[in-house]
Protein backbone atom coordinates (compact mmCIF):
# COMPACT_ATOMS: atom_id res chain seq x y z
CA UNK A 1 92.33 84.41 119.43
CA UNK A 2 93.52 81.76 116.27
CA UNK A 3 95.07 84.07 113.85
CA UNK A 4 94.22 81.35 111.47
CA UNK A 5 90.37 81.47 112.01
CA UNK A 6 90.65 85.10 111.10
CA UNK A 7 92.42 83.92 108.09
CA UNK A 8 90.25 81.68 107.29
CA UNK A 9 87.61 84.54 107.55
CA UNK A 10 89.04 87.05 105.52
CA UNK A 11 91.32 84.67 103.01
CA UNK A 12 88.44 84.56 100.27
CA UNK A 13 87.54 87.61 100.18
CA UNK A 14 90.30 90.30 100.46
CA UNK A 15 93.88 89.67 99.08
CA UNK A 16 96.86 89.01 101.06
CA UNK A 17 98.10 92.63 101.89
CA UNK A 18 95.02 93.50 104.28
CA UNK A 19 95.29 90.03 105.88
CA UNK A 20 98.69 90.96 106.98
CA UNK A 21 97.97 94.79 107.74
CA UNK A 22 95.44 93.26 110.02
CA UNK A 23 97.78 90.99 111.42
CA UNK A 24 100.86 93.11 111.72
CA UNK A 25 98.33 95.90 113.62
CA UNK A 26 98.53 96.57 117.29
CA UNK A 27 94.93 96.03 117.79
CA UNK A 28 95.18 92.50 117.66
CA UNK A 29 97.65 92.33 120.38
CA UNK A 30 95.84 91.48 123.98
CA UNK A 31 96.97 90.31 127.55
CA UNK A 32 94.10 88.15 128.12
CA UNK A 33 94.04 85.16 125.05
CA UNK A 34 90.41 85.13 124.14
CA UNK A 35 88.72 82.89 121.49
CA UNK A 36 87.73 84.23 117.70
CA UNK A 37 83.86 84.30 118.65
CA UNK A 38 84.95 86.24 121.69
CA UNK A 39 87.21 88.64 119.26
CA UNK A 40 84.61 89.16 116.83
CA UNK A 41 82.45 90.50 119.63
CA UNK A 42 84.78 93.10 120.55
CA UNK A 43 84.57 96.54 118.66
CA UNK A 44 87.98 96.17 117.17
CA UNK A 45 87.05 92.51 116.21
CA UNK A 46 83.27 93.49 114.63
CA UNK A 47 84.85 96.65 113.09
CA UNK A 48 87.19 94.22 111.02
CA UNK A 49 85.48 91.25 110.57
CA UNK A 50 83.05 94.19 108.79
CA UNK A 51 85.37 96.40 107.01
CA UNK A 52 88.93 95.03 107.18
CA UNK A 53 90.41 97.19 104.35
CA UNK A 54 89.47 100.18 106.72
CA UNK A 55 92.08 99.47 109.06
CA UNK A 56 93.36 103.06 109.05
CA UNK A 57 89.77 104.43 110.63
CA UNK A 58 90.72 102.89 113.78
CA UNK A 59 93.99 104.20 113.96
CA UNK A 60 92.21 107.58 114.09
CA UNK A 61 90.16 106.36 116.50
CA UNK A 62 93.25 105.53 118.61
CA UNK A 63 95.03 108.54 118.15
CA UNK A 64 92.00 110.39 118.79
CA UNK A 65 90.98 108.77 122.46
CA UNK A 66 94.74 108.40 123.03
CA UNK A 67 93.97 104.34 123.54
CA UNK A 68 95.30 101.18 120.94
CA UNK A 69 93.20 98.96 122.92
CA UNK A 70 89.75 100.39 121.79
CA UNK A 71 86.55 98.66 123.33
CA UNK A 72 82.53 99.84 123.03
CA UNK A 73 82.82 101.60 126.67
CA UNK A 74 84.88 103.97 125.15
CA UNK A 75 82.43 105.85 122.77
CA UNK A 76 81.51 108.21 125.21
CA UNK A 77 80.05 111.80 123.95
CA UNK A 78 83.72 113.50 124.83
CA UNK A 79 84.85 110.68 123.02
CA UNK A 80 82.66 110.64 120.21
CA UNK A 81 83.09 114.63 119.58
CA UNK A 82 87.27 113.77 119.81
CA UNK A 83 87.19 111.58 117.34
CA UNK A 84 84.94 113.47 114.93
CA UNK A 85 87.22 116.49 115.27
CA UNK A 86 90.53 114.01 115.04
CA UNK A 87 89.32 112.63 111.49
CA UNK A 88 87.41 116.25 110.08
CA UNK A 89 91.16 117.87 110.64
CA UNK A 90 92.96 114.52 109.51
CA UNK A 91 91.25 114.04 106.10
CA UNK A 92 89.02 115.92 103.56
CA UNK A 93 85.74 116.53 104.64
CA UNK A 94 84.21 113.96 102.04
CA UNK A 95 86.36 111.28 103.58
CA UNK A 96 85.86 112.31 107.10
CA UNK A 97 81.83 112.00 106.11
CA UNK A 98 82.26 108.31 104.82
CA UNK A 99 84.50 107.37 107.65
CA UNK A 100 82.16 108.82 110.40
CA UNK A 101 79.48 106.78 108.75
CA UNK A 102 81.17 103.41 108.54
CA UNK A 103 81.53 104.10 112.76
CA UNK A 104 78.23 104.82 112.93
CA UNK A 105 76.96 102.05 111.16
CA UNK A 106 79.12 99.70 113.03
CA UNK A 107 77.63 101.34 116.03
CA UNK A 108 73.84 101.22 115.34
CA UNK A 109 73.80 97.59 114.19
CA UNK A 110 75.30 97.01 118.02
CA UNK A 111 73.43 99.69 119.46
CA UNK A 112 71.64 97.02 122.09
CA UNK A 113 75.29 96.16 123.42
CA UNK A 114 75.31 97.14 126.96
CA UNK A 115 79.01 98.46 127.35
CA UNK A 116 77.77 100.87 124.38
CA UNK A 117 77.29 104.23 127.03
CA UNK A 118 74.97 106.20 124.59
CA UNK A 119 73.02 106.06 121.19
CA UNK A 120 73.18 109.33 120.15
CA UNK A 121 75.73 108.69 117.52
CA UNK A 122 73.73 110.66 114.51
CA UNK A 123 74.58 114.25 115.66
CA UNK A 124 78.21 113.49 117.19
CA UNK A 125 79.49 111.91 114.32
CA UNK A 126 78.34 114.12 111.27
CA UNK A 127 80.41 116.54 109.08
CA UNK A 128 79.46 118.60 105.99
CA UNK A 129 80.63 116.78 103.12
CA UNK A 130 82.24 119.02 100.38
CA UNK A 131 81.30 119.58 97.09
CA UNK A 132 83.72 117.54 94.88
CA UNK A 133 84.00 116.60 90.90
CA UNK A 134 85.38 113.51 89.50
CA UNK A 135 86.03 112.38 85.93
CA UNK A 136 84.60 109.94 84.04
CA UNK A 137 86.14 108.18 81.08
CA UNK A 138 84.73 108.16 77.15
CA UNK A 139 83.81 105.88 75.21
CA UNK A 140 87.20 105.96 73.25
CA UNK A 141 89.12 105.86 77.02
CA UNK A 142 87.32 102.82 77.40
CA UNK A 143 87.98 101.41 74.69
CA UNK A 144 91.77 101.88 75.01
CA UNK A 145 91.22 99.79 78.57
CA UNK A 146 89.82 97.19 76.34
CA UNK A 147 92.68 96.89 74.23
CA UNK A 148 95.11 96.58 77.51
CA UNK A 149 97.40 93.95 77.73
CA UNK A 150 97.71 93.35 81.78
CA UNK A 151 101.57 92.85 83.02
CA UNK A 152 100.58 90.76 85.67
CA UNK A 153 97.45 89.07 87.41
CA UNK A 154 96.39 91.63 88.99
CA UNK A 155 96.21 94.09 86.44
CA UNK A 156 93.96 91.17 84.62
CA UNK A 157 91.39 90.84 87.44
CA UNK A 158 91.20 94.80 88.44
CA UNK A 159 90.66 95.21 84.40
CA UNK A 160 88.28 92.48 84.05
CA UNK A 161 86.32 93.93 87.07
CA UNK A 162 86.21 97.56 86.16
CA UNK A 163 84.84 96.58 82.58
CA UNK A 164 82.50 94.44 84.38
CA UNK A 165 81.09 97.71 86.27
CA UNK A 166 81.31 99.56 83.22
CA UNK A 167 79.12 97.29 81.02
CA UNK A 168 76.31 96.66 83.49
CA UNK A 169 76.31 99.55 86.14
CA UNK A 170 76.49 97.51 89.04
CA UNK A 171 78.84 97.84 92.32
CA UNK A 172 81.59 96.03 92.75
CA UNK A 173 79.91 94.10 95.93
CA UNK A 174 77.35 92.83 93.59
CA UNK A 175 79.65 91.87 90.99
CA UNK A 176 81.79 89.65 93.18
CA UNK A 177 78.60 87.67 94.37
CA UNK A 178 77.11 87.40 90.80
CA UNK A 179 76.96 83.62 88.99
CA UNK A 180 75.93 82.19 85.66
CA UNK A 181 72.28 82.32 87.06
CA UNK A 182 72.40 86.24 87.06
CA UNK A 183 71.99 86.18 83.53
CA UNK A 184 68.26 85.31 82.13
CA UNK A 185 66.92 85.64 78.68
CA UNK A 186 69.92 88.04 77.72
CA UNK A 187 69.76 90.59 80.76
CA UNK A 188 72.43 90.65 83.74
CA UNK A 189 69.01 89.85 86.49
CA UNK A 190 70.52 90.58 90.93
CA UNK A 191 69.10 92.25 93.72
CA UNK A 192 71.29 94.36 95.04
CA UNK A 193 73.49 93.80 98.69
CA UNK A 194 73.43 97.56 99.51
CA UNK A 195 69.89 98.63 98.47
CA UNK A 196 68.31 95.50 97.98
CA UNK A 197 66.74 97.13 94.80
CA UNK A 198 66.36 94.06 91.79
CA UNK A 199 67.49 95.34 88.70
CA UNK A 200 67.75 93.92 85.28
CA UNK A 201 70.71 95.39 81.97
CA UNK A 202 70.90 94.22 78.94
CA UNK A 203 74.16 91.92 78.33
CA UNK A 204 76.70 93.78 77.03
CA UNK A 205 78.33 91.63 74.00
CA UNK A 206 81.84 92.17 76.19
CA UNK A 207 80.62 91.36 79.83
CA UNK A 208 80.86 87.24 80.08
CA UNK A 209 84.67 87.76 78.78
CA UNK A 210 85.43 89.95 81.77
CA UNK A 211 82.86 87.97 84.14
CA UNK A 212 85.35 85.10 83.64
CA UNK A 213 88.22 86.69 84.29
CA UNK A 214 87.22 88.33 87.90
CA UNK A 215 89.42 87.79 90.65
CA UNK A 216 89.11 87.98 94.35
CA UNK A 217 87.96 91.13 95.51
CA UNK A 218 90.57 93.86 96.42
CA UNK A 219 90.91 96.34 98.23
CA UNK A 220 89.74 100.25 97.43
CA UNK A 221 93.34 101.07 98.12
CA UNK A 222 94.67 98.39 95.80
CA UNK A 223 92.14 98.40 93.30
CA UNK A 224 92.37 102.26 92.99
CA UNK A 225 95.91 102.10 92.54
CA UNK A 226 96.48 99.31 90.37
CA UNK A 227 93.22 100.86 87.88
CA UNK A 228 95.24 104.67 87.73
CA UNK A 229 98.76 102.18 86.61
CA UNK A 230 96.66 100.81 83.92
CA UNK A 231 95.14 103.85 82.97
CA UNK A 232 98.57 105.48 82.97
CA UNK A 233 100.02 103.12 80.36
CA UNK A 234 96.97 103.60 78.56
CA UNK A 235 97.83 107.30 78.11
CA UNK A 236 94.97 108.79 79.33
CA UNK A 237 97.08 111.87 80.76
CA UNK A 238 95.23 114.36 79.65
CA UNK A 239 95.37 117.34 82.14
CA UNK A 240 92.04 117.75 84.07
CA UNK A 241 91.23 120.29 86.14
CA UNK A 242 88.57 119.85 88.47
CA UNK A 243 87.50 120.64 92.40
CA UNK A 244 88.78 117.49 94.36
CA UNK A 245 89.20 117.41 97.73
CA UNK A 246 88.92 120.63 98.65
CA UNK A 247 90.83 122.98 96.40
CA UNK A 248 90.85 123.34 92.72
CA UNK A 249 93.59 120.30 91.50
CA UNK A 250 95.03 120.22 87.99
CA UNK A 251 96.67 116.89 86.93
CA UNK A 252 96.43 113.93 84.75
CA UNK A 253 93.25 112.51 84.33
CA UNK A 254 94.40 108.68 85.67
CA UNK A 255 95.21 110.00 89.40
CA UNK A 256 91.16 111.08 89.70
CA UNK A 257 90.34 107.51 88.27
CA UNK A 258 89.09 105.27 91.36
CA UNK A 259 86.25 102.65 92.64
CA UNK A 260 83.32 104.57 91.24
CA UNK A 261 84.61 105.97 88.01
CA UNK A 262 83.27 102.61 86.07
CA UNK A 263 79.91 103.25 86.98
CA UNK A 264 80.24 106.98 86.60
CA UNK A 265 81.63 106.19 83.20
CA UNK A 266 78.81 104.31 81.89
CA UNK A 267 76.16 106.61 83.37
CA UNK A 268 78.06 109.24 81.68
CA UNK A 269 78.34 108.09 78.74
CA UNK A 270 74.78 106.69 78.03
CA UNK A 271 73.60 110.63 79.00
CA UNK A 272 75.85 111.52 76.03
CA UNK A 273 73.43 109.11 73.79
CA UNK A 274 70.76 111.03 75.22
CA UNK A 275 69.40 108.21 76.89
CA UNK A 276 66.58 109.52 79.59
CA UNK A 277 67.83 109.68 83.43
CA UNK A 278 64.99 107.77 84.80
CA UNK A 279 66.35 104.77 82.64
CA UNK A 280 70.02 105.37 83.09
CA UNK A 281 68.77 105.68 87.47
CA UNK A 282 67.50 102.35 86.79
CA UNK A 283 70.10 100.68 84.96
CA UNK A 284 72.34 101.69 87.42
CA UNK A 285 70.47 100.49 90.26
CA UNK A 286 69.48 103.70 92.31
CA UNK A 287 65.61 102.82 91.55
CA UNK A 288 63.70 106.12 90.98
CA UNK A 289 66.64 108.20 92.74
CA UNK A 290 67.55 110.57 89.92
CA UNK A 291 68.88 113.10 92.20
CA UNK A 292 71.79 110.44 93.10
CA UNK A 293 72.32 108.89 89.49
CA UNK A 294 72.77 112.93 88.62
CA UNK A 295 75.71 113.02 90.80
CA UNK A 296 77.25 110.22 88.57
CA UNK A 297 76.79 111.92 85.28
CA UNK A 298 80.07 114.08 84.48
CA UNK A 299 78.91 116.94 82.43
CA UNK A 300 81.30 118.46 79.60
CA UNK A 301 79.77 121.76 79.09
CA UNK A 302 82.59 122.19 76.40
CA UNK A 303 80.84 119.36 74.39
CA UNK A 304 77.03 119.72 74.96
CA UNK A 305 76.19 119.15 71.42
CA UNK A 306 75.00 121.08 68.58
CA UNK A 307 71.05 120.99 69.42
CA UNK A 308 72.39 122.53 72.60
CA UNK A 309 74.71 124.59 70.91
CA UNK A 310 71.98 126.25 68.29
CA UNK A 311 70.53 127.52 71.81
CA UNK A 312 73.42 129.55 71.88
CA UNK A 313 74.43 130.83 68.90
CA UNK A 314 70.91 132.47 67.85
């Protein structure tokens, strides 16, 4: 395989440290050269072609089946149960649930490949997910992420796209693909890559300033971490104390900020306006899924207003 045509693959769309994770790991190393069409037909070379920042899933993979060389014959139902154990003891049960389901999506869109020994990947590779809180930020947090100076470049594109999220709900998939032509007659106008739901929000007054200034896209490890620095030197410390992961965590609010906590923001903070779910669902793009636009909302029962309040005090 040309290293360069996976390069050339990846180069405009992820920065330069998963390139070189991907090209420093063992799973590119192979006795027999093969070409980059043959590579990407591989399971190692579809699972990265696919989801190259998730290099780490298939070094549980690995360690689980006791192979670096990992190929489609080898999801076996021993196998299949080995690795589900290996990552549900590994990581918290929330992340073992998305991992699992980025294999098993990999494996269903190639479930007609004939070294593939079984289909039965539903049941094999399923754990409970945990219940888990998360924080979103207030209107006056946001605002001191507005008034952020960045120290470098990428604290200037990570900004530019979490305010982007922030002031029209959308993921950060459909962000990166967005151009000029999403915006008609003063609403942001796209059709969703991951639910291919069209949706149209109002333009925020702020969003074409941080539009402009979007970089290339980064990955959730990077983007996480460089969004809690800025946050962090914003002085949003305040200690939090939610369920995370498992246990009951206390700690400053910036180390719970991560990818979602833009949208969760917004939704959160247009609930606090009292605007209606089923609109909020819709701005954010979930359709008429309230259930899931609920699990966005972070509710401060210490701050439920007075009208909620008068309930009370009767």
């Amino acid at each position: 395989m040309e290293i360069e045509d996976l390069r050339k693959h990846l180069g405009g769309k992820y920065d330069d440290k998963v390139i070189t994770q991907i090209l420093q790991s063992p799973f590119l190393e192979s006795n027999t050269p093969i070409s980059f069409k043959e590579w990407k037909q591989s399971f190692v070379g579809a699972f990265l072609c696919k989801t190259p920042e998730r290099i780490h899933i298939l070094k549980y993979i690995a360690a689980a089946i006791e192979k670096e060389q990992i190929e489609w014959s080898d999801f076996t139902t021993s196998n299949l149960t080995r690795i589900r154990d290996y990552i549900a003891d590994t990581v918290s049960a929330n992340s073992a649930s998305v991992y699992l389901n980025i294999i098993k999506a990999l494996l269903n869109e190639n479930k007609d490949n004939p070294d593939l020994p079984q289909s039965n990947y539903g049941k094999l590779l399923t754990v409970r997910k945990e219940p888990s809180q998360n924080v979103a930020l207030t209107e006056d947090e946001i605002a001191l992420i507005e008034a952020y100076v960045p120290n470098n470049e990428h604290e200037k594109a990570v900004k530019a796209q979490f305010l982007c999220e922030y002031y029209c709900g959308a993921r950060a998939s459909d962000i990166q693909q967005m151009t000029e032509k999403n915006i008609v007659d003063g609403h942001i106008v796209y059709v969703s890559k991951k639910t291919r739901i069209e949706t149209s929000v109002p333009l925020h007054k702020n969003f074409m300033k941080y539009f402009n200034q979007r970089g290339k896209q980064y990955s959730k490890a990077s983007y996480n971490r460089i969004m809690k620095r800025i946050a962090e030197n914003c002085g949003i410390n305040e200690k939090v104390k939610i369920y995370y992961h498992g246990k009951i965590q206390e700690r400053p609010k910036y180390e719970f900020i991560g990818s979602h906590t833009a949208r969760r923001s917004m939704a959160t903070n247009l609930a606090r306006r009292n605007v209606p779910i089923s609109v909020i669902s819709q701005l954010m793009n979930h359709g008429s899924n309230e259930l899931m636009t609920a699990r966005y909302i972070c509710v401060d029962t210490k701050n439920i207003g007075s009208e909620a309040m008068a309930f009370f005090n009767k």
